[in-house]
Protein backbone atom coordinates (compact mmCIF):
# COMPACT_ATOMS: atom_id res chain seq x y z
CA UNK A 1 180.34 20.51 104.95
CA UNK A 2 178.83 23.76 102.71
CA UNK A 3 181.57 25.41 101.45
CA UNK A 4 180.98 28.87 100.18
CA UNK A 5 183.56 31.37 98.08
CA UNK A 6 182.44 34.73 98.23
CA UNK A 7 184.27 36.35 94.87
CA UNK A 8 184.73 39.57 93.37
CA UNK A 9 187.01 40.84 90.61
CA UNK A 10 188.03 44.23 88.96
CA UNK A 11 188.44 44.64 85.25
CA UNK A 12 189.37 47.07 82.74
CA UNK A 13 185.98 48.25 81.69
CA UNK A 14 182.77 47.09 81.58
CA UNK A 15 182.02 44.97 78.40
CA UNK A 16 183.90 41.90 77.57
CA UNK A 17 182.74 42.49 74.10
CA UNK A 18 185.03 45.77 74.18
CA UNK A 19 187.73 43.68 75.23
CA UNK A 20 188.23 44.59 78.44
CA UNK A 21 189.94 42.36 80.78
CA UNK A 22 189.81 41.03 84.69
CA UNK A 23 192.55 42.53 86.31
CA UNK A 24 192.09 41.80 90.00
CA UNK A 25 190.14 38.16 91.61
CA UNK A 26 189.62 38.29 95.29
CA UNK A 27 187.68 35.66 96.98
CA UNK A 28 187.37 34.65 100.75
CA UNK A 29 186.08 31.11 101.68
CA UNK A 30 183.86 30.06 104.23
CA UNK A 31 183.26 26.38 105.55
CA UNK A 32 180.18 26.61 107.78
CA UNK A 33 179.39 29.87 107.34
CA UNK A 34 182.80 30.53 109.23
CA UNK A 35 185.49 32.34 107.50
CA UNK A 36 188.67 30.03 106.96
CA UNK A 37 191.49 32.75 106.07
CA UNK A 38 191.94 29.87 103.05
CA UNK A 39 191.75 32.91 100.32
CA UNK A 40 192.79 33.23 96.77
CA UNK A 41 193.48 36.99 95.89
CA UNK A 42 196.03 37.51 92.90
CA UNK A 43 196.48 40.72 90.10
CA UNK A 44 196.43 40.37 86.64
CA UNK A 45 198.23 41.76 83.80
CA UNK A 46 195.50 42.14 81.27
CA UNK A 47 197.93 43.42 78.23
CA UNK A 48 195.54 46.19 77.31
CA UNK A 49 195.03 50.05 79.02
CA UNK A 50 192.65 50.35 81.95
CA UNK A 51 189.73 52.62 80.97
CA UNK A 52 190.01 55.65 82.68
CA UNK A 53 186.19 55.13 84.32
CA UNK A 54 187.48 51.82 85.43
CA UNK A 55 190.77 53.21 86.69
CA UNK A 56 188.59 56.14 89.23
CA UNK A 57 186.30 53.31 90.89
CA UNK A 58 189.00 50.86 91.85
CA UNK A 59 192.82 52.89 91.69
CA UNK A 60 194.15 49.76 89.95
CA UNK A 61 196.61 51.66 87.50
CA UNK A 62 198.65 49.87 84.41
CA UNK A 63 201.96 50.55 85.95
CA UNK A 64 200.90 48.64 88.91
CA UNK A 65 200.14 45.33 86.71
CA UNK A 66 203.21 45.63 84.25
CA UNK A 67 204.65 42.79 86.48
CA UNK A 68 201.87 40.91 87.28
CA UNK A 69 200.87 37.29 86.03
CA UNK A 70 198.52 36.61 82.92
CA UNK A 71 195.54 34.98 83.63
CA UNK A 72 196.59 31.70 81.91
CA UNK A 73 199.39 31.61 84.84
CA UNK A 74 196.80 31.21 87.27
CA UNK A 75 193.63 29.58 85.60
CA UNK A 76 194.33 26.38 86.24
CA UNK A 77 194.79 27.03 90.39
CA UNK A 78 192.05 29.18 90.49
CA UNK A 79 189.53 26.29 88.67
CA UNK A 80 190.47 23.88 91.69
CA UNK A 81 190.29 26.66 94.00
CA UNK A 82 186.15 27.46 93.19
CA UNK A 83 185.44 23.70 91.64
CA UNK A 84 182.68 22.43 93.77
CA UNK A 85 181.94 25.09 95.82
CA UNK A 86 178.85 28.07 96.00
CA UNK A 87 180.27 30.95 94.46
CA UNK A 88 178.30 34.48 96.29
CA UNK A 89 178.93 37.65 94.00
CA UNK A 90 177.30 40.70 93.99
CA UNK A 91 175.46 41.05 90.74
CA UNK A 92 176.88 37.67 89.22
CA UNK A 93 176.36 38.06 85.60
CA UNK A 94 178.79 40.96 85.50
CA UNK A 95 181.87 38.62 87.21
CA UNK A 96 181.02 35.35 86.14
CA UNK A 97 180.87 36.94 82.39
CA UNK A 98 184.47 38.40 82.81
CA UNK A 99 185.47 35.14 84.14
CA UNK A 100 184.27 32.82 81.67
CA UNK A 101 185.45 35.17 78.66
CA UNK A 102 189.39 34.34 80.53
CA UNK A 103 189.17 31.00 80.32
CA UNK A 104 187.62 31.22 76.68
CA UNK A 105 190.25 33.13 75.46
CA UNK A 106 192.56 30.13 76.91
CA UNK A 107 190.11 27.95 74.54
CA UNK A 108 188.54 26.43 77.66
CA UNK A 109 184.86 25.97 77.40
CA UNK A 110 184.21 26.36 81.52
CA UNK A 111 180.40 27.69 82.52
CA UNK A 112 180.65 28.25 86.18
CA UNK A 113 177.28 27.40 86.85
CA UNK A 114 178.34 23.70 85.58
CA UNK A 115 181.11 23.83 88.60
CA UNK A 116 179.87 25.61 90.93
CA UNK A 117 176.87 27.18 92.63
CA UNK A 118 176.01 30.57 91.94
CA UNK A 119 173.96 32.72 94.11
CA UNK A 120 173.94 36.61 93.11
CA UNK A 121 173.57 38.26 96.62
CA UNK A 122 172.20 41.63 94.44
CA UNK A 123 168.72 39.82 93.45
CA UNK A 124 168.75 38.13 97.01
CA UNK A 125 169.07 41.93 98.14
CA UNK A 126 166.80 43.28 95.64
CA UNK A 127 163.99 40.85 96.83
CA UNK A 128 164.80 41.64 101.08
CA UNK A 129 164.39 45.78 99.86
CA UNK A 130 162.70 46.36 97.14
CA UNK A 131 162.94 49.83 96.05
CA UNK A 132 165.68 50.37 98.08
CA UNK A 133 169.29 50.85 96.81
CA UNK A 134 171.23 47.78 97.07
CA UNK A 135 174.61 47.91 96.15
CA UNK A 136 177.57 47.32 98.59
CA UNK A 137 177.84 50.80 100.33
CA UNK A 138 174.07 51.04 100.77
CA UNK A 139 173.51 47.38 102.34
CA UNK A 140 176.96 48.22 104.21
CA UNK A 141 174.75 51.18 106.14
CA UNK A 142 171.59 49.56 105.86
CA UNK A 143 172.73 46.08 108.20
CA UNK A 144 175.77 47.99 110.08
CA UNK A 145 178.44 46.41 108.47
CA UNK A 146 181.30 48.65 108.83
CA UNK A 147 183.14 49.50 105.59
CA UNK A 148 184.80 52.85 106.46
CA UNK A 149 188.37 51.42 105.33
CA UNK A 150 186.36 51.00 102.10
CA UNK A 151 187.52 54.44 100.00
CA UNK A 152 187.95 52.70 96.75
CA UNK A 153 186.80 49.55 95.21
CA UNK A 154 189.10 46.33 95.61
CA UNK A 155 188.38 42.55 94.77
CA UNK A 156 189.31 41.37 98.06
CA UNK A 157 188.09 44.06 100.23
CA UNK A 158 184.83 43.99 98.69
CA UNK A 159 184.38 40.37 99.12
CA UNK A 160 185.47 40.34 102.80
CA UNK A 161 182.67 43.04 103.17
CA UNK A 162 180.31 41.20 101.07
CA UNK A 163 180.57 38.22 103.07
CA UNK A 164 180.24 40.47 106.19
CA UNK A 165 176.62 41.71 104.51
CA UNK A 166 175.52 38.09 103.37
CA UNK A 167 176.26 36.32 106.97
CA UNK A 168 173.81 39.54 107.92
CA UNK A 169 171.22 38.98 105.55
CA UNK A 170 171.50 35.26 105.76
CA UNK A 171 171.77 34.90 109.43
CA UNK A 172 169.27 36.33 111.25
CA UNK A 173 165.51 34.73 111.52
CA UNK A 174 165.02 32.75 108.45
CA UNK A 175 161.77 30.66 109.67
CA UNK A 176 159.05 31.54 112.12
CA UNK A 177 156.00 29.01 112.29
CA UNK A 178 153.39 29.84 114.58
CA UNK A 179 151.46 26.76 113.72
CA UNK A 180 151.26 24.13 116.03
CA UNK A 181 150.76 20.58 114.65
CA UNK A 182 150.79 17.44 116.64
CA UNK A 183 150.99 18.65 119.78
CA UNK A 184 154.59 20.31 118.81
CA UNK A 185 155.50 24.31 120.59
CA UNK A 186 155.81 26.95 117.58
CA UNK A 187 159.21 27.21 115.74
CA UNK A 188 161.76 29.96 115.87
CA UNK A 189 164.98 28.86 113.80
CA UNK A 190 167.67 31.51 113.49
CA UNK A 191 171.54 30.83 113.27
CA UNK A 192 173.49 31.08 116.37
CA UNK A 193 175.22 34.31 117.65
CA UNK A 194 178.18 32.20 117.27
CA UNK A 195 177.91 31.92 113.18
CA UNK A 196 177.55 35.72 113.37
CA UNK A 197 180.26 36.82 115.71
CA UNK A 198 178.40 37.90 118.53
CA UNK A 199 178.30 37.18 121.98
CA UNK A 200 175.83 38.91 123.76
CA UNK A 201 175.16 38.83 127.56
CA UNK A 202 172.07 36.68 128.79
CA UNK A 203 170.77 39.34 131.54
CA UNK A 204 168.01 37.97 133.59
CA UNK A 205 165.00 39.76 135.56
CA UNK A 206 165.39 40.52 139.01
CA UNK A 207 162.92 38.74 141.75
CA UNK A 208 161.12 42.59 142.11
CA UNK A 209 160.50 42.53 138.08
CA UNK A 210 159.70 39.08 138.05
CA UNK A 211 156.79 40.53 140.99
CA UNK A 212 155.44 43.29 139.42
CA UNK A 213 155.24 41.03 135.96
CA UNK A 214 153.80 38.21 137.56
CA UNK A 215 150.97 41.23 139.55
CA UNK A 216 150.50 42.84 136.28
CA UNK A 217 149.23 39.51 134.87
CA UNK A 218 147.01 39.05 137.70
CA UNK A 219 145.61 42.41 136.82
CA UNK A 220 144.95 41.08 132.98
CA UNK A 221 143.39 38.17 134.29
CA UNK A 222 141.09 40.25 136.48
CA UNK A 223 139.97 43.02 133.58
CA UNK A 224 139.85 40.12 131.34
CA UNK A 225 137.77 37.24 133.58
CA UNK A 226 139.96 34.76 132.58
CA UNK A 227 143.49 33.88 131.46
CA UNK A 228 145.57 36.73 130.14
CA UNK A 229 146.94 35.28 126.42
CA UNK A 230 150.95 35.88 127.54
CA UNK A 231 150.47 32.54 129.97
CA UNK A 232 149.02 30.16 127.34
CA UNK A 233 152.12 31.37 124.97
């Protein structure tokens, strides 16, 4: 069973080198490609000031995390919680940096990549559009994954839209093989509407279309003198 933890986290700045701390994690899990509602979300107080910058793109303020737990509190639930699985972030360096610099400071040597898998859905977008903005908001327009409760930036939030845009960039056609070896018919493998929450009618043509196809073939076949190509596909 593929287990996959699409994460996300909101700090105090932007460069652990500066000190800045994690102050939000929000992940969502998915067995299956399914979401499981088995989330870990949890606020952190960082014991240093939120950067002002920081404090416009997500609204996290310090008053907010004066009674919050220290990231020590929860390090040791969160490791179990991602051990094992595929982590999905959008641009992974960033949060997987900010993570491993907690549990350092905790004097734990953990390298995610040695615990999990990491796939950074910002280079899988970057490769799908190149040229093309990529970052949450633009894929969020660009697939029609709504995100209009989406006014400020939030760990959880962003990963339950995240997964949202991955299931849409992962789900649709992945293979098409118009080869034919051994006899076999060509290949279309795509996930299921299921996977992707859809369930769209099956609406089949009438016996008058099904006529006027079938007399529009004969009419190929004619102009042609032979076999129109739509009957040997």
């Amino acid at each position: 069973m593929t287990r996959q933890i699409v994460l996300d986290t909101e700090t105090t700045g932007l460069e652990t080198s500066d000190g800045h701390r994690i102050i939000e994690i929000g992940c969502v899990e998915m067995q299956n490609r399914r979401l499981t509602q088995n989330n870990f979300h949890q606020y952190l107080q960082p014991d240093r000031l939120i950067d002002a910058g920081a404090m416009e793109v997500h609204g996290i303020t310090n008053e907010q995390l004066v009674e919050m737990p220290r990231f020590a509190e929860v390090a040791e639930e969160f490791y179990r919680y991602i051990k094992g699985a595929e982590l999905i972030i959008h641009n992974a360096p960033f949060d997987v940096g900010f993570i491993e610099h907690e549990f350092d400071l905790l004097g734990k040597n953990v390298k995610l990549r040695e615990i999990c898998k990491v796939t950074d859905s910002l280079a899988m977008a970057r490769k799908m559009f190149p040229g093309q903005r990529n970052n949450l908001d633009a894929l969020c327009k660009r697939l029609g994954v709504n995100n209009t409760h989406r006014t400020l930036h939030g760990a959880l939030l962003d990963s339950e839209i995240l997964a949202d845009v991955y299931l849409y960039m992962t789900g649709g056609q992945e293979t098409l093989s118009l080869d034919v070896e051994d006899g076999s018919t060509a290949s279309v493998q795509r996930a299921s509407l299921a996977e992707l929450g859809l369930n769209l009618p099956v609406v089949k043509a009438s016996k008058t279309e099904l006529d006027a196809h079938e007399a529009n073939l004969q009419r190929i076949d004619e102009a042609c003198g032979g076999e129109a190509a739509w009957r040997k596909s």
